[in-house]
N, C-alpha and C. Protein backbone atom coordinates (compact mmCIF):
# COMPACT_ATOMS: atom_id res chain seq x y z
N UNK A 1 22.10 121.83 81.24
CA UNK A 1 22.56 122.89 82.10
C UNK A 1 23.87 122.49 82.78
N UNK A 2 23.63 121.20 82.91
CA UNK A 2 25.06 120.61 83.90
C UNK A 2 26.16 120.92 83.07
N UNK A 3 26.28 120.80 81.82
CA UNK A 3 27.51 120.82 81.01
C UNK A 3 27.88 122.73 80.44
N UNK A 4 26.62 123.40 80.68
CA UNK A 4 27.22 125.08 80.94
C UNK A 4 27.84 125.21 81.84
N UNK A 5 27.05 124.50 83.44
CA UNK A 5 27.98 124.89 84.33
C UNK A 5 29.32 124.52 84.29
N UNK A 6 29.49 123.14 84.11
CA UNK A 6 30.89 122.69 83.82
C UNK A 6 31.66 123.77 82.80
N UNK A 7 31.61 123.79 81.72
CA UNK A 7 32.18 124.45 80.97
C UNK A 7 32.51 126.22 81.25
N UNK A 8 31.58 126.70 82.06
CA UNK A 8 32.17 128.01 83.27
C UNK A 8 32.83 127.95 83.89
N UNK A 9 32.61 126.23 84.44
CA UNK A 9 33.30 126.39 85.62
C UNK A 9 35.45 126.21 85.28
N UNK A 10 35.00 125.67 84.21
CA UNK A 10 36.53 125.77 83.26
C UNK A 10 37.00 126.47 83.17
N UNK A 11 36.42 127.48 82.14
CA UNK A 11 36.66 128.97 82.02
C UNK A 11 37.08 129.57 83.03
N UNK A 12 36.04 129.83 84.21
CA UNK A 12 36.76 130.51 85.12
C UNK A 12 38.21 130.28 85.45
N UNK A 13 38.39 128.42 85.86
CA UNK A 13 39.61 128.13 86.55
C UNK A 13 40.86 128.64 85.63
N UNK A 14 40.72 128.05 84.04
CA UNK A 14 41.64 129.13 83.52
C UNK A 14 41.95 130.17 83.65
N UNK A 15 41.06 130.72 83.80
CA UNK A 15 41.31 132.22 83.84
C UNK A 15 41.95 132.82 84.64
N UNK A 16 41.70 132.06 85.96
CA UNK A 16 42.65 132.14 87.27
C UNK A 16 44.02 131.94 86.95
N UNK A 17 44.54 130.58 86.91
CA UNK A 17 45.65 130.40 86.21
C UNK A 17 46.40 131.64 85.57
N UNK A 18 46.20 131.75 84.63
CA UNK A 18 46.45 132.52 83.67
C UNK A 18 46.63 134.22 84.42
N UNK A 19 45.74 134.58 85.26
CA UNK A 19 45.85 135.87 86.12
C UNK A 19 46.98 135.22 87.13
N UNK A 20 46.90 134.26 87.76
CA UNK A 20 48.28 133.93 88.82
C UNK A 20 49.80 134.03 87.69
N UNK A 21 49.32 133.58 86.78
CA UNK A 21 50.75 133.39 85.95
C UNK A 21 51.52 134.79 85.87
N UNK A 22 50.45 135.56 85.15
CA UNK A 22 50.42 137.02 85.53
C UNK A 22 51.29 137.64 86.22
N UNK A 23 50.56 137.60 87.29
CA UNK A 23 50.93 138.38 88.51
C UNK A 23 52.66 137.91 89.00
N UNK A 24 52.54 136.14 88.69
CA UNK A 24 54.03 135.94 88.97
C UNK A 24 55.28 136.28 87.70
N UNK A 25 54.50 136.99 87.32
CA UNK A 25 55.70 137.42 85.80
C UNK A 25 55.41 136.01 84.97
N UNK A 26 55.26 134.90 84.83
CA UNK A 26 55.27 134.34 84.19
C UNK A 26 54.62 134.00 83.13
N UNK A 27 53.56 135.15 82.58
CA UNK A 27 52.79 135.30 81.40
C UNK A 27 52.73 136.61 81.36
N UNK A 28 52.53 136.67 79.90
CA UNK A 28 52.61 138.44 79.12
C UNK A 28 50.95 138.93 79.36
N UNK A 29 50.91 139.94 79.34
CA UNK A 29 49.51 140.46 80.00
C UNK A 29 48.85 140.52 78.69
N UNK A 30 49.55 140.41 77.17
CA UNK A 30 48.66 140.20 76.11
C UNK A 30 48.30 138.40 76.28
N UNK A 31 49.25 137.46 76.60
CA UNK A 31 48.56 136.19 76.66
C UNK A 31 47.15 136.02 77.67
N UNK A 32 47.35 136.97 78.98
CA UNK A 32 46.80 136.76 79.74
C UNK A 32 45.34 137.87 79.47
N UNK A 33 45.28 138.54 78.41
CA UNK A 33 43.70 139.35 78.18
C UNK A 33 43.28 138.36 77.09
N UNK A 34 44.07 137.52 76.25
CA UNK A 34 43.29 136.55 75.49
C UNK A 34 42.41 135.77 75.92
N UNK A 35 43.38 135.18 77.24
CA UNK A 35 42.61 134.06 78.22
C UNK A 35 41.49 134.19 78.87
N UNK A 36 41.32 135.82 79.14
CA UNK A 36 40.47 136.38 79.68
C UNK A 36 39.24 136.48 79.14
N UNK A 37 39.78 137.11 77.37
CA UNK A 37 38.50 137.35 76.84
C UNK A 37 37.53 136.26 76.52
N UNK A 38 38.65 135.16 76.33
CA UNK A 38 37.96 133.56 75.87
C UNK A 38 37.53 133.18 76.67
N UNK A 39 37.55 133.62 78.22
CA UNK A 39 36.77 132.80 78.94
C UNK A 39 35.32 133.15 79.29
N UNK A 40 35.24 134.72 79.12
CA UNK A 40 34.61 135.48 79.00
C UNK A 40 33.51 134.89 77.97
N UNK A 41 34.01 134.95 76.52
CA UNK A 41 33.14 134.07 75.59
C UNK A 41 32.37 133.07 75.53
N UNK A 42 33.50 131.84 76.46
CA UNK A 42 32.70 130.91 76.94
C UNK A 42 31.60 130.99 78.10
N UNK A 43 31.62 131.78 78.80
CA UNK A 43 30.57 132.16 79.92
C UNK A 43 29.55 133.03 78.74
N UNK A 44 29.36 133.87 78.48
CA UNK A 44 28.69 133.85 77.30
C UNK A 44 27.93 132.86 76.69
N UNK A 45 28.42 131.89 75.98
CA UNK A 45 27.57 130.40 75.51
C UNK A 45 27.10 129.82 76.28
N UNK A 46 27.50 130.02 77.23
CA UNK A 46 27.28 129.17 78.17
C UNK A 46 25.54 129.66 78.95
N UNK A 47 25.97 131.25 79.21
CA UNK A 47 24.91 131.72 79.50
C UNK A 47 23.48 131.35 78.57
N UNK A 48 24.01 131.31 77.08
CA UNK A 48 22.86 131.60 76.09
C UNK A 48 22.07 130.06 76.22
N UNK A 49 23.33 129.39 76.20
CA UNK A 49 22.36 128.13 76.27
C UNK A 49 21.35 127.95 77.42
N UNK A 50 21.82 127.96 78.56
CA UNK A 50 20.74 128.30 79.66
C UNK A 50 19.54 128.97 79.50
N UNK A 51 19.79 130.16 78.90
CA UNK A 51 18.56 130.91 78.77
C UNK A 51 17.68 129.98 77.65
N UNK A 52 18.45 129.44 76.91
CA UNK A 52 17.21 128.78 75.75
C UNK A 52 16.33 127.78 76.22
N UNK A 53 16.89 127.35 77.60
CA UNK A 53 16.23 125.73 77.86
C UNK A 53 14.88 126.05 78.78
N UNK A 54 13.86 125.51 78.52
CA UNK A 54 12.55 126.03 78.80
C UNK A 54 12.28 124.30 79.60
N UNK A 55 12.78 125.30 81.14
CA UNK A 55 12.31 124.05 81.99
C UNK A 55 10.72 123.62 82.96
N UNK A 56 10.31 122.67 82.60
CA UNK A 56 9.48 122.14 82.74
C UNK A 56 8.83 122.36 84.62
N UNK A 57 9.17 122.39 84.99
CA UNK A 57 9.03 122.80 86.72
C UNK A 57 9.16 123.87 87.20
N UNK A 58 9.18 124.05 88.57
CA UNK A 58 8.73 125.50 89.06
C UNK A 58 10.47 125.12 89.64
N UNK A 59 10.79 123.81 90.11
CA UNK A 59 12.43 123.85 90.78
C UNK A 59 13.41 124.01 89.18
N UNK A 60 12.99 123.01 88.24
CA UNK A 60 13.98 123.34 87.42
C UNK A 60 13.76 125.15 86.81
N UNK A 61 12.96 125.97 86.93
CA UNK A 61 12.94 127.58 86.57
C UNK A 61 13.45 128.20 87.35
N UNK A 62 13.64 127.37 88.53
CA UNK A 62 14.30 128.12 89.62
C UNK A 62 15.57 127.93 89.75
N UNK A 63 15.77 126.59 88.99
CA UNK A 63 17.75 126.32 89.16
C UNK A 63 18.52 127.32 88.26
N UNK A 64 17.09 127.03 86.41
CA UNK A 64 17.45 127.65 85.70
C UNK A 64 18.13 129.24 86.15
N UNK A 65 17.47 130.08 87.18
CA UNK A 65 17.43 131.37 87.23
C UNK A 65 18.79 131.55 88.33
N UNK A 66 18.93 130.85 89.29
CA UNK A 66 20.36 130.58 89.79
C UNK A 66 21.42 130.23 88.67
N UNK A 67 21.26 129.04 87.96
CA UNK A 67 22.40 129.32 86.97
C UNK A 67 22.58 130.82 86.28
N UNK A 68 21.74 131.39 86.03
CA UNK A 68 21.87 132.55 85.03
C UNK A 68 22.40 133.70 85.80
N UNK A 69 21.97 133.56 87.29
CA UNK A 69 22.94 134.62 88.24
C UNK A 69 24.08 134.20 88.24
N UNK A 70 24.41 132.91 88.64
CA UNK A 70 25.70 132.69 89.06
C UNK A 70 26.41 133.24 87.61
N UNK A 71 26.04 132.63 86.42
CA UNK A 71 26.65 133.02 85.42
C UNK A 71 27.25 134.61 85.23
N UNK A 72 25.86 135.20 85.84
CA UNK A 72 26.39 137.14 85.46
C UNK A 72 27.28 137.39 86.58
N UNK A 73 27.37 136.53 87.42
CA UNK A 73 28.56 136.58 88.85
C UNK A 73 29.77 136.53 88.31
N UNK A 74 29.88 135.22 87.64
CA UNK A 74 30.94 134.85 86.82
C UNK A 74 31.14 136.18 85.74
N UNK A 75 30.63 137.15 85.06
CA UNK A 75 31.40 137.85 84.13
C UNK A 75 31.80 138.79 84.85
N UNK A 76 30.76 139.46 85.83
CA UNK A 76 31.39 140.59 86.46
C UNK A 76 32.54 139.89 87.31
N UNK A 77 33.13 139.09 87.77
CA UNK A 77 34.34 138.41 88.26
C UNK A 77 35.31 138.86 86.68
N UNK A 78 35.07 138.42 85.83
CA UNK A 78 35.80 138.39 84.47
C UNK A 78 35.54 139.99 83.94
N UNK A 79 35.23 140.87 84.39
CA UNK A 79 34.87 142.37 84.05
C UNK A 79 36.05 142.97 85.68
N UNK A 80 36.09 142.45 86.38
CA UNK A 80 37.05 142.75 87.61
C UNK A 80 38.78 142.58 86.89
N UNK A 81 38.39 141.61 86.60
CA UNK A 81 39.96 140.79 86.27
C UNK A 81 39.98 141.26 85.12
N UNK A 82 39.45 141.28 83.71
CA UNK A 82 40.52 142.01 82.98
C UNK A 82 40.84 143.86 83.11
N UNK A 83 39.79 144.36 84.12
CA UNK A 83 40.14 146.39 84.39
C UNK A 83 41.05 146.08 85.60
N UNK A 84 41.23 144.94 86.14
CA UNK A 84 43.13 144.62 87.01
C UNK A 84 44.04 144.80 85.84
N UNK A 85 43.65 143.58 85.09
CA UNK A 85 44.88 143.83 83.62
C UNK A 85 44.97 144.96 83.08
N UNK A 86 43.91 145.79 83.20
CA UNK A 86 44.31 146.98 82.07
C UNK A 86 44.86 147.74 82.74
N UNK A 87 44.30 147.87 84.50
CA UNK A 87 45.32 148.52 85.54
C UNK A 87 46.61 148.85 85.89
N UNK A 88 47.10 147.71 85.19
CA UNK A 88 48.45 147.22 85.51
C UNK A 88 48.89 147.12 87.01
N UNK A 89 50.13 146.96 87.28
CA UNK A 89 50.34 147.08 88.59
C UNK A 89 50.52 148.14 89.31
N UNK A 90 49.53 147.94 90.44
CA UNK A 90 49.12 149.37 91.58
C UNK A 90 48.24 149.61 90.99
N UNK A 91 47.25 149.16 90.08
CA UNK A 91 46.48 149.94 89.64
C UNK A 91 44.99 149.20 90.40
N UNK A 92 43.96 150.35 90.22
CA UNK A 92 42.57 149.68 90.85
C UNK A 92 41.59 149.10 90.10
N UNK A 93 41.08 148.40 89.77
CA UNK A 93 41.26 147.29 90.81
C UNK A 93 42.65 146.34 90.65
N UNK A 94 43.41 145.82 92.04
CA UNK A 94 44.54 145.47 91.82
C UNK A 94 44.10 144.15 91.23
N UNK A 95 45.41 143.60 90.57
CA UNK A 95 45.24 142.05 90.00
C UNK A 95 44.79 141.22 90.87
N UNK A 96 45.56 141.19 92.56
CA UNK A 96 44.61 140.64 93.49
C UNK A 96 42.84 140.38 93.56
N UNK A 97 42.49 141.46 93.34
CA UNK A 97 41.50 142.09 93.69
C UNK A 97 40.77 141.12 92.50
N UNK A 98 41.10 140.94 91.10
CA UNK A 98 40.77 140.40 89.93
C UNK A 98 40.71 139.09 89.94
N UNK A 99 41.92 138.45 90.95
CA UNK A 99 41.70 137.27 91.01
C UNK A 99 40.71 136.44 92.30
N UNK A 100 40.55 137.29 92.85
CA UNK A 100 39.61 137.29 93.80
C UNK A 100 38.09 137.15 93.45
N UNK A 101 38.09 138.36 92.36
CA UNK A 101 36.16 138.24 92.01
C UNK A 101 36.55 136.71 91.30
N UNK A 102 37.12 136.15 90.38
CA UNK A 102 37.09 135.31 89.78
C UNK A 102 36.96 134.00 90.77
N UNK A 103 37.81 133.94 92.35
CA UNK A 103 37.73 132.75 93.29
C UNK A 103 36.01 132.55 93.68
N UNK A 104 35.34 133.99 93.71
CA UNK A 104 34.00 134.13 94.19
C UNK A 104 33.49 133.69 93.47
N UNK A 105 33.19 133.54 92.07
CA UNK A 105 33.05 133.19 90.84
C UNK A 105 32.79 131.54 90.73
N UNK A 106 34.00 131.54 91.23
CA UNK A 106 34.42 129.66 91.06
C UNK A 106 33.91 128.89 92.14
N UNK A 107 33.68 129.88 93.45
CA UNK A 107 32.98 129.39 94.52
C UNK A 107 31.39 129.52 94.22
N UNK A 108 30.51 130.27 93.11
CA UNK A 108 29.39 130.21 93.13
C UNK A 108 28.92 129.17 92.10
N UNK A 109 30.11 128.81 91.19
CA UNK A 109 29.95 127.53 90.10
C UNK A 109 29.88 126.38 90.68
N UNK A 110 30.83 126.05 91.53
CA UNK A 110 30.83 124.51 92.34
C UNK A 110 29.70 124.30 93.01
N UNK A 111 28.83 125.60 93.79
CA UNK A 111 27.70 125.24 94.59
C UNK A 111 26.93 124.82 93.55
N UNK A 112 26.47 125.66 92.59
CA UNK A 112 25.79 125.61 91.15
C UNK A 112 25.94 123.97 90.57
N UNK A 113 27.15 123.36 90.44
CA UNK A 113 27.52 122.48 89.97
C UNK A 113 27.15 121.19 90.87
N UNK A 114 26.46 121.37 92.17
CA UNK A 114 25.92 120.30 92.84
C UNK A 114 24.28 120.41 92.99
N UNK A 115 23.79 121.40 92.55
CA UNK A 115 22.56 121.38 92.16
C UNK A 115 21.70 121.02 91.17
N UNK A 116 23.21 120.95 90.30
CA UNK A 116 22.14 120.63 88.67
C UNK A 116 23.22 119.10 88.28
N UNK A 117 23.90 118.65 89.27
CA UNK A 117 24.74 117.26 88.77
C UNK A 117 23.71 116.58 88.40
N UNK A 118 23.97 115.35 87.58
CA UNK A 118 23.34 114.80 87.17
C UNK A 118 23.25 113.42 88.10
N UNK A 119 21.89 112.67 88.44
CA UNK A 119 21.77 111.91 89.57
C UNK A 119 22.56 110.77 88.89
């Protein structure tokens, strides 16, 4: 599980990136829906693997089931941010607004990511 979260928690930060680059003109909004969708993908695998792992405890079913929220946190963050991109600018939801679900996102991975570290 530790290494889904990690690997979201990647995804997301790219993704950020890539929406700041954005917003500062400094990436094309087709580089920046690739980045999006791939990260998207990877939260995806990421999710599936979680769901496959059949944990043994009543705490590990319970981390399990926090990872799998935080995870659907994480797409709808990545479902915010690319209908900013398709928005364009002024549009609703603003790119702000996109890179924002994605900070919430990254703030529910790191908590995530100290629950399931490995001792």
């Amino acid at each position: 599980m530790s290494t889904a979260v990690k690997d979201s928690s990647s995804a997301v930060a790219t993704a950020r990136i890539a929406l700041r680059q954005d917003m500062a003109g400094k990436l094309t909004r087709a580089a920046t829906s690739t980045t999006l969708d791939d990260g998207l993908k990877e939260l995806q695998s990421s999710r599936s693997t979680v769901l496959k792992l059949s944990p043994a405890t009543t705490v590990d079913r319970g981390t399990q089931r926090q990872a799998l929220d935080a995870l659907d946190q994480c797409a709808a963050g990545f479902a915010t941010a690319r209908a900013a991109l398709a928005a364009g600018d002024g549009g609703t939801p603003s790119l702000a607004d996109g890179d924002k679900a994605l900070a919430d996102a990254q703030d529910v991975l790191k908590q995530l990511e100290s629950t399931v570290a490995s001792p």
